[in-house]
N, C-alpha and C. Protein backbone atom coordinates (compact mmCIF):
# COMPACT_ATOMS: atom_id res chain seq x y z
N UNK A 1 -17.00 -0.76 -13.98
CA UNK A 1 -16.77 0.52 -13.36
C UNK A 1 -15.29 0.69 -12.99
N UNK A 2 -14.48 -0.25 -12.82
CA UNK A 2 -13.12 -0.11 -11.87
C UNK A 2 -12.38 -1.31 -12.98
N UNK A 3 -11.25 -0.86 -13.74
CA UNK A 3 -10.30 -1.94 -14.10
C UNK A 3 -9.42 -1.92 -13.71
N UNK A 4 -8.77 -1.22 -12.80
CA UNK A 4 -7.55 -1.32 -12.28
C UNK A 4 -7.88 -0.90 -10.89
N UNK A 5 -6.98 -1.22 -9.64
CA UNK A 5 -7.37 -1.21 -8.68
C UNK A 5 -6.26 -1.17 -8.04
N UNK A 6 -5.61 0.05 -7.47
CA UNK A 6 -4.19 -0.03 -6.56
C UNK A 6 -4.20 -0.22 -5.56
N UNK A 7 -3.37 -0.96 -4.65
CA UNK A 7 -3.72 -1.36 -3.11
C UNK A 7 -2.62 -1.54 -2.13
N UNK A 8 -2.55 -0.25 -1.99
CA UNK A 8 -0.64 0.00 -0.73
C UNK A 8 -1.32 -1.11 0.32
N UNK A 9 -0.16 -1.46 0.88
CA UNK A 9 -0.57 -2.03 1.81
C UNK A 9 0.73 -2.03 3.09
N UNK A 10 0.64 -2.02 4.33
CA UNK A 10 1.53 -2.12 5.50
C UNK A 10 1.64 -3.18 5.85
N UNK A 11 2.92 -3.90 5.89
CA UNK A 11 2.97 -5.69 5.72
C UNK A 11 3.35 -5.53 7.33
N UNK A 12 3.03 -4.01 8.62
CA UNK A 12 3.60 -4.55 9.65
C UNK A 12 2.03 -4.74 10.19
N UNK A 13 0.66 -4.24 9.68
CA UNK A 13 -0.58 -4.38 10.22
C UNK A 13 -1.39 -5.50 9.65
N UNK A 14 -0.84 -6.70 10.27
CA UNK A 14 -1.51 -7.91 9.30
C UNK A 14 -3.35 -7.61 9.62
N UNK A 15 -4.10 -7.55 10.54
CA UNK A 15 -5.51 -7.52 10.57
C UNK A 15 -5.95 -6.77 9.78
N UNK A 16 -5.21 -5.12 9.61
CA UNK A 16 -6.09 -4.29 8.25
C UNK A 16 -5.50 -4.70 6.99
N UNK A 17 -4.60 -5.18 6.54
CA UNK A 17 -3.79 -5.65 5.60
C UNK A 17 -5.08 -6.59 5.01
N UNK A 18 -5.16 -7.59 5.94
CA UNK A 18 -5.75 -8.65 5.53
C UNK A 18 -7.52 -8.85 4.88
N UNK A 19 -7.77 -7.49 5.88
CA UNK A 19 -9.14 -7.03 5.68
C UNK A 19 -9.13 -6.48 4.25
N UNK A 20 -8.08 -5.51 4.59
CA UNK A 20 -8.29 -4.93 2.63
C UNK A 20 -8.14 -5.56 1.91
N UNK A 21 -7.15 -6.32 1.54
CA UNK A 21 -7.29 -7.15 0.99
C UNK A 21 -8.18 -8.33 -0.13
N UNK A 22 -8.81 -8.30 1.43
CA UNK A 22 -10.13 -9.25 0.76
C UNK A 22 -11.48 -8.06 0.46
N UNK A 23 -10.95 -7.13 0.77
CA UNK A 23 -12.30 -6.49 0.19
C UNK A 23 -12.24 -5.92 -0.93
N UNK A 24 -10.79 -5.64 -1.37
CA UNK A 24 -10.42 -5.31 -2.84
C UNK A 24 -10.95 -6.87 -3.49
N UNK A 25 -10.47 -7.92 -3.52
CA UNK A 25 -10.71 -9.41 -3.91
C UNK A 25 -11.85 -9.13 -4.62
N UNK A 26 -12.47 -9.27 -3.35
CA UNK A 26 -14.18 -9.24 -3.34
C UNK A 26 -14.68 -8.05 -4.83
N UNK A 27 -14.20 -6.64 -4.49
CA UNK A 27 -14.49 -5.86 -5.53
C UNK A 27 -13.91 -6.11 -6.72
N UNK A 28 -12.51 -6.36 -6.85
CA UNK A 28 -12.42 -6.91 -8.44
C UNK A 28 -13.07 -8.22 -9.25
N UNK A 29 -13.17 -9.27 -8.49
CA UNK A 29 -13.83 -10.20 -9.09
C UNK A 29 -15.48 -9.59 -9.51
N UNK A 30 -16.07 -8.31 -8.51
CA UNK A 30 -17.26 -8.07 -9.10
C UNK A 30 -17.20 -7.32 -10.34
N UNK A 31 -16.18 -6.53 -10.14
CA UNK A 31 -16.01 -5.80 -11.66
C UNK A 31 -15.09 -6.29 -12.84
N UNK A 32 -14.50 -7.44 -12.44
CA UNK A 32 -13.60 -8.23 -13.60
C UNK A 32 -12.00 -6.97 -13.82
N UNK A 33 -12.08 -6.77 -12.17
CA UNK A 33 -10.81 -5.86 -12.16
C UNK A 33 -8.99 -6.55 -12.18
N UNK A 34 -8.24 -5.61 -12.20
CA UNK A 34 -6.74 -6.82 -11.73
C UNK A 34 -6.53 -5.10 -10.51
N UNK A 35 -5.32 -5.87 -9.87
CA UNK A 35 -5.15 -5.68 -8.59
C UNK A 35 -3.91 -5.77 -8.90
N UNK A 36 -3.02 -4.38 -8.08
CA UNK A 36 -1.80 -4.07 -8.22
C UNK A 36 -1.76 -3.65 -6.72
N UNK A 37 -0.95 -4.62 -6.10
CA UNK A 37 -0.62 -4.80 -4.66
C UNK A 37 0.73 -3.74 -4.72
N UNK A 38 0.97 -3.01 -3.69
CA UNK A 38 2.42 -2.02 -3.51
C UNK A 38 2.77 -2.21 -1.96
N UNK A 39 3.76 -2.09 -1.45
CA UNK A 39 4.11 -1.78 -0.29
C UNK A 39 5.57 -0.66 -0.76
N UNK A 40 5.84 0.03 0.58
CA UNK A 40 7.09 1.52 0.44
C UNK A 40 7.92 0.92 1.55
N UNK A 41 8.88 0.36 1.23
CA UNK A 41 10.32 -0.01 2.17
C UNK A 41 10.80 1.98 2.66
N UNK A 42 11.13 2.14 3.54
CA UNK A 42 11.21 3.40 3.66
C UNK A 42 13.00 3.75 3.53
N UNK A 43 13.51 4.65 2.62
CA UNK A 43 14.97 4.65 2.55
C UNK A 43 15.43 5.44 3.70
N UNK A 44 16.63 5.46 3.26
CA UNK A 44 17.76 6.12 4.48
C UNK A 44 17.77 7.90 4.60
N UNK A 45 17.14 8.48 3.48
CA UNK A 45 16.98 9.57 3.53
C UNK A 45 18.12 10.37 3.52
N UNK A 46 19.20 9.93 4.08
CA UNK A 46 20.59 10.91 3.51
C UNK A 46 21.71 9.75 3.88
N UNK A 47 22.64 10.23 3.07
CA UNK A 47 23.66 9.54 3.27
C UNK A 47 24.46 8.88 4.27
N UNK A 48 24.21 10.03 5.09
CA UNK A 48 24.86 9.73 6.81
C UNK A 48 24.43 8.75 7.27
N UNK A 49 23.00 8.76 7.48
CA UNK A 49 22.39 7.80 7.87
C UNK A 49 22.43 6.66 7.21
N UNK A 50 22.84 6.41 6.03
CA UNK A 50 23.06 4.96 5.44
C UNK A 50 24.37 4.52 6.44
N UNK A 51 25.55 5.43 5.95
CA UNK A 51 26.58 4.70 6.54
C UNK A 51 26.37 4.42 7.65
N UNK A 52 25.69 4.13 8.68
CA UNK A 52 25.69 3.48 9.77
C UNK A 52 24.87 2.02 9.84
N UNK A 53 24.57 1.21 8.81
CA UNK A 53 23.77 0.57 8.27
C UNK A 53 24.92 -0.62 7.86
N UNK A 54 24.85 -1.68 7.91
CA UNK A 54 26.29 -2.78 7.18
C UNK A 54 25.59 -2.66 5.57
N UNK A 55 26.47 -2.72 4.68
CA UNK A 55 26.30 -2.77 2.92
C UNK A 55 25.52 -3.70 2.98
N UNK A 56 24.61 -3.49 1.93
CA UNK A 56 23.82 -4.58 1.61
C UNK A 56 22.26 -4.48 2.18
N UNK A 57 22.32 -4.05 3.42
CA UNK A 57 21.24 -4.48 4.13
C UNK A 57 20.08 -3.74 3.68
N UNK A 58 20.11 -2.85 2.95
CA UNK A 58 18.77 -2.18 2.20
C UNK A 58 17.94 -3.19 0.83
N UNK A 59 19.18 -4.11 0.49
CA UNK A 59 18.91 -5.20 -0.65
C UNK A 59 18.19 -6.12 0.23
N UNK A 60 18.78 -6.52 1.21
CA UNK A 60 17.99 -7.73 2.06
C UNK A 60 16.81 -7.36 2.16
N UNK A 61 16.74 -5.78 2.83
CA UNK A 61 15.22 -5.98 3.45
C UNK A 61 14.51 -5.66 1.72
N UNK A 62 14.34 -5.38 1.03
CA UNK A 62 13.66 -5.34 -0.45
C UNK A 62 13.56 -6.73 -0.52
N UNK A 63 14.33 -7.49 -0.32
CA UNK A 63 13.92 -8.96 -0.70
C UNK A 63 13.38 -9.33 0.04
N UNK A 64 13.72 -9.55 1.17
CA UNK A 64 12.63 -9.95 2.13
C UNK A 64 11.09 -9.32 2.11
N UNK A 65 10.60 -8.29 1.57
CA UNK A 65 9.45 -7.20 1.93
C UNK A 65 8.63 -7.80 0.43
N UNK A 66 9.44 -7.90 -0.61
CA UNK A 66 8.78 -8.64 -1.86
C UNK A 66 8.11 -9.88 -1.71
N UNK A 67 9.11 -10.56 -0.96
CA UNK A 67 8.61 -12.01 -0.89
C UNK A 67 7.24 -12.15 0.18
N UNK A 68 7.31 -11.15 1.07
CA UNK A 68 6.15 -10.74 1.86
C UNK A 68 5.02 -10.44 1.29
N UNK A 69 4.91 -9.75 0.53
CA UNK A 69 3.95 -8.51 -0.68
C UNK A 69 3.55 -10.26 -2.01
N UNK A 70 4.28 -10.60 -2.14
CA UNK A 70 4.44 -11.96 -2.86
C UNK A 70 3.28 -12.80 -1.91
N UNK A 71 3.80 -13.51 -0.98
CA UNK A 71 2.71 -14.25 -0.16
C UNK A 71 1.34 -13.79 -0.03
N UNK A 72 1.25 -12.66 -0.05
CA UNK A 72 0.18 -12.07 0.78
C UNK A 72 -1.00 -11.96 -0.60
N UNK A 73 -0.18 -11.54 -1.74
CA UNK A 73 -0.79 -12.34 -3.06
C UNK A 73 -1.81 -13.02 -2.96
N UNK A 74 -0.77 -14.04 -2.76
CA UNK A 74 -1.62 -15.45 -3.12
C UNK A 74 -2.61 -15.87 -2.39
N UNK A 75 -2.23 -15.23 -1.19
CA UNK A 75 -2.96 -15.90 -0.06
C UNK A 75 -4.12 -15.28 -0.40
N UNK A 76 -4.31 -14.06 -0.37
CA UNK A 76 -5.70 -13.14 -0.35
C UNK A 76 -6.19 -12.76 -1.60
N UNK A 77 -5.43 -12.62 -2.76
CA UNK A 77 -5.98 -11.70 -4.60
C UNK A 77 -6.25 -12.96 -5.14
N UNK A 78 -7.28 -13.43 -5.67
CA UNK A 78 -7.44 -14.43 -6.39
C UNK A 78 -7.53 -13.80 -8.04
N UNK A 79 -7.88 -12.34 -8.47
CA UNK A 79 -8.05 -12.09 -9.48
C UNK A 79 -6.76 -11.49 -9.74
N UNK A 80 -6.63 -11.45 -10.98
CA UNK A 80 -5.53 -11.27 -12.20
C UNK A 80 -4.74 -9.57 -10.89
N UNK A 81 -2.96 -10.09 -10.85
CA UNK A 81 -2.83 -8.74 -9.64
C UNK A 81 -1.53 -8.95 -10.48
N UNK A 82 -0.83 -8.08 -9.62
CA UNK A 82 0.57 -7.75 -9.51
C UNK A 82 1.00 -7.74 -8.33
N UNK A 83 2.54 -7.12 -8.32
CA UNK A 83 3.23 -6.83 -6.73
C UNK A 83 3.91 -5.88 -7.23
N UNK A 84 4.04 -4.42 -6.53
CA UNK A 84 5.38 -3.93 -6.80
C UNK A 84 5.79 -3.07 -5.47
N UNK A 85 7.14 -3.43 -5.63
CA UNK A 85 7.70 -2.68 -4.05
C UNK A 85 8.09 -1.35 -4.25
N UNK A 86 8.56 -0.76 -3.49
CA UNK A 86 8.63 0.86 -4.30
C UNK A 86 9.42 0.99 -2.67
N UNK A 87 10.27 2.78 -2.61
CA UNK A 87 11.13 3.10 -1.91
C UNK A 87 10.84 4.43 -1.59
N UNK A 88 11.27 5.08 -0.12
CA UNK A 88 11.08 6.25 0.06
C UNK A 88 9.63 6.72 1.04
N UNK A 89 9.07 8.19 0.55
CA UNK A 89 8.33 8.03 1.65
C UNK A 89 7.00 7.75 1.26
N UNK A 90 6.31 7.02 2.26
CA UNK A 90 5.29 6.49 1.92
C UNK A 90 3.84 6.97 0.94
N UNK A 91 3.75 8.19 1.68
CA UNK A 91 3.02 9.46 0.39
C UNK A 91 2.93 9.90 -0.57
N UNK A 92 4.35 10.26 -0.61
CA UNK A 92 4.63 10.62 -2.18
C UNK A 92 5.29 9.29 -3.01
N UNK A 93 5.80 7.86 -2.65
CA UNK A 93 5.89 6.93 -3.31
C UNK A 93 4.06 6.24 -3.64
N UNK A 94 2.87 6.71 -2.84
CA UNK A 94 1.94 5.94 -3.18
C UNK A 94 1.65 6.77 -4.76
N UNK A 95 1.54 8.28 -4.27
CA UNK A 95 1.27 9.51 -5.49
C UNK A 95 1.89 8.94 -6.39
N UNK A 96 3.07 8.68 -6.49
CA UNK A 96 3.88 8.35 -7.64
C UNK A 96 3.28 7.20 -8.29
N UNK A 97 2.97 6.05 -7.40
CA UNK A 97 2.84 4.81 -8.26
C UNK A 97 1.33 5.10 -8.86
N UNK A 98 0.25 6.23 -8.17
CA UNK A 98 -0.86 6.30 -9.00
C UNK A 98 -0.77 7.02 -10.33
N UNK A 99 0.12 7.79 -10.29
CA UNK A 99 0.64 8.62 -11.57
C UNK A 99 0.96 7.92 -12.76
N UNK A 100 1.83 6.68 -12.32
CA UNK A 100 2.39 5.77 -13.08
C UNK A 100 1.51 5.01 -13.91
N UNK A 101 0.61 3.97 -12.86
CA UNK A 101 -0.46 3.51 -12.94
C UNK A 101 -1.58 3.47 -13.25
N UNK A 102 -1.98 4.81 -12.97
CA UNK A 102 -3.30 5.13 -13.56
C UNK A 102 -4.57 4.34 -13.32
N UNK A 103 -4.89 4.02 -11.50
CA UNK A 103 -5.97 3.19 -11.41
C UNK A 103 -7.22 4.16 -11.54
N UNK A 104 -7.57 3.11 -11.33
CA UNK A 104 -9.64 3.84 -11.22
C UNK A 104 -10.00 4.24 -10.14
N UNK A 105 -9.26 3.37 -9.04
CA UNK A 105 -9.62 3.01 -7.50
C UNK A 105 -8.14 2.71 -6.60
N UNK A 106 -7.98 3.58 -5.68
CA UNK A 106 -7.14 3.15 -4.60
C UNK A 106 -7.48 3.01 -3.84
N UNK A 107 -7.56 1.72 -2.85
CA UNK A 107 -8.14 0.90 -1.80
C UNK A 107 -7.07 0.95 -0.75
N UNK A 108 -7.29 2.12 0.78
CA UNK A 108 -6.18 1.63 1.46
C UNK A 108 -6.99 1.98 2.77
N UNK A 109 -6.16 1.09 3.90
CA UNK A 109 -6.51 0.09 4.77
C UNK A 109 -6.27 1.43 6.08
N UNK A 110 -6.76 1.50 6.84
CA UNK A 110 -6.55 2.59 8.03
C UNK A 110 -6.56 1.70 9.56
N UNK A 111 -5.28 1.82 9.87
CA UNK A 111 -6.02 1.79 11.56
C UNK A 111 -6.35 2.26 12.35
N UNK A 112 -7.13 1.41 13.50
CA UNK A 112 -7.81 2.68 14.34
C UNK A 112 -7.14 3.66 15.43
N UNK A 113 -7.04 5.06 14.63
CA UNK A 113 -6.65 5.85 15.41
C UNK A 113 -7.35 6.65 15.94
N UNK A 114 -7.13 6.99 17.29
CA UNK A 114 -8.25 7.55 18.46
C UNK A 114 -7.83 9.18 19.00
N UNK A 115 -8.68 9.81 18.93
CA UNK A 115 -8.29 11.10 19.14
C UNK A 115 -8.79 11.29 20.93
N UNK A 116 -8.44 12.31 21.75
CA UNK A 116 -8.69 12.57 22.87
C UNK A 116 -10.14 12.25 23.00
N UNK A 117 -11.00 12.11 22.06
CA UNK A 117 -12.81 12.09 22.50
C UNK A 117 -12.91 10.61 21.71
N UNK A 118 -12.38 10.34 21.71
CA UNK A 118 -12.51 8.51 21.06
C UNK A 118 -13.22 8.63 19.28
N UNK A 119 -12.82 9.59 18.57
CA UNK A 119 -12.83 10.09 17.72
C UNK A 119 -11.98 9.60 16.57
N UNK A 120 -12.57 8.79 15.11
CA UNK A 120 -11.55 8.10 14.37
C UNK A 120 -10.97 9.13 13.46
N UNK A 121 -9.78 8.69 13.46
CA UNK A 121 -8.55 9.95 12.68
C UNK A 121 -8.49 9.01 11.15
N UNK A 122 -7.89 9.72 10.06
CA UNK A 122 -7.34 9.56 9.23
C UNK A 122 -5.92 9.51 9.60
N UNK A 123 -5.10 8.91 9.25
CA UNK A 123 -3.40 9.11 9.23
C UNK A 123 -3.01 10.21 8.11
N UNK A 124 -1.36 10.81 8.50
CA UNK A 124 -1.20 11.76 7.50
C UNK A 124 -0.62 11.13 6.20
N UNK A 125 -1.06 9.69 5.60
CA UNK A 125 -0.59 9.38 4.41
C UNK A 125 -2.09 8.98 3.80
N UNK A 126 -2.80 8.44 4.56
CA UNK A 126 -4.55 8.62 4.16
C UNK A 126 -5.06 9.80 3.76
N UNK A 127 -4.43 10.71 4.43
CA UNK A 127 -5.03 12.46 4.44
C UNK A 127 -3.91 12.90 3.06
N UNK A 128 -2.96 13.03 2.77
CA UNK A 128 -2.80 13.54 1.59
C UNK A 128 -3.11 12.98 0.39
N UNK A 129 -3.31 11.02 0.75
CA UNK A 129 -3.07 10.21 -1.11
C UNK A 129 -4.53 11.17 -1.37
N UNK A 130 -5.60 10.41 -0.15
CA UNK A 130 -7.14 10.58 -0.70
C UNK A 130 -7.26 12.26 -1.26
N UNK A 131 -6.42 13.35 -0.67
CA UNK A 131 -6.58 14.76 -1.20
C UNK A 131 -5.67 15.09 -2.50
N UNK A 132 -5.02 14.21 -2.58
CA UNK A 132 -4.19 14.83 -4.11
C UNK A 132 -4.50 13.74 -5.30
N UNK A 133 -4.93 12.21 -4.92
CA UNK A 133 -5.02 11.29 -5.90
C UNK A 133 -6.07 12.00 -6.88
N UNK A 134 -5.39 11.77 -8.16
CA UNK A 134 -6.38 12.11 -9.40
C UNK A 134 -7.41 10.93 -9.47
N UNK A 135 -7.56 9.83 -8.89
CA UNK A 135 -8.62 8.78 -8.92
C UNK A 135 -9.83 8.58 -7.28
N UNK A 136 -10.22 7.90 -7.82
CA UNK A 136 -11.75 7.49 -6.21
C UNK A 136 -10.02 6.87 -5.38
N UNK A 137 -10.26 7.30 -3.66
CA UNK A 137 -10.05 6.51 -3.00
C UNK A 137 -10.80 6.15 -2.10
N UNK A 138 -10.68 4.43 -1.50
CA UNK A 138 -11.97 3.71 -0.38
C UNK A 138 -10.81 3.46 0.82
N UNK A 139 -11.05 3.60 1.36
CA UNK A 139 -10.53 3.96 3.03
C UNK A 139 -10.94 2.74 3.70
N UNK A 140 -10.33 1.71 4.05
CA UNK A 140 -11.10 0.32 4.45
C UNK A 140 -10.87 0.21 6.22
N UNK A 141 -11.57 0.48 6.47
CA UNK A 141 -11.23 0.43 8.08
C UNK A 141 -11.95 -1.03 8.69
């Protein structure tokens, strides 16, 4: 049913990270899927705002955020995956990489957000992928 399987993930929420994770795992090994792990380093958005930044330091954190997205691999995808890091804003870099990609299934991880009546929210990057993705998305809370 599912051969490809995309899976953003927020390397600053290790508990839902970790949860999805393994529940993508879990679903590709049932369907003999591979698993394309992403995380969105977020850019500087205009120029100005770079220059206040020392050179370089947008390379560091990409390396550092790979090698993160890298670990988290191994630790949790046992079936056939990838990693890819991607830049910008988180929404329209997930849109993009499903465009690219072309999964069956995007698997992404929500935390719990509480509305005035203790009421669970979607976030506004949950609320547009799941309304514009041309594929199923599973919402892993």
């Amino acid at each position: 049913m599912f051969k490809k399987i995309l899976v953003p993930v927020d390397l600053s929420t290790q508990a839902t990270t970790e949860k999805l994770c393994k529940t993508a795992n879990d679903l590709a090994e049932k369907y003999g899927a591979e698993i394309r792990l992403i995380t969105v380093v977020p850019d500087y958005g205009m120029p100005l705002v770079a220059s206040y930044f020392p050179e370089g330091a947008q390379d560091k954190l990409k390396k550092e955020m790979q090698g993160k997205l890298e670990q988290l691999a191994k630790a949790y995808v046992s079936t056939a995956s990838s990693v890819h890091l991607t830049q910008g804003k988180r929404r329209l870099a997930i849109l993009q990489e499903i465009e690219n990609y072309q999964p069956d299934l995007v698997m992404m991880g929500c935390r719990r957000k509480k509305s005035r009546r203790n009421q669970r929210l979607l976030g506004a990057t949950g609320t547009v992928v799941s309304d514009r993705a041309a594929c199923s998305v599973m919402i892993v809370r």
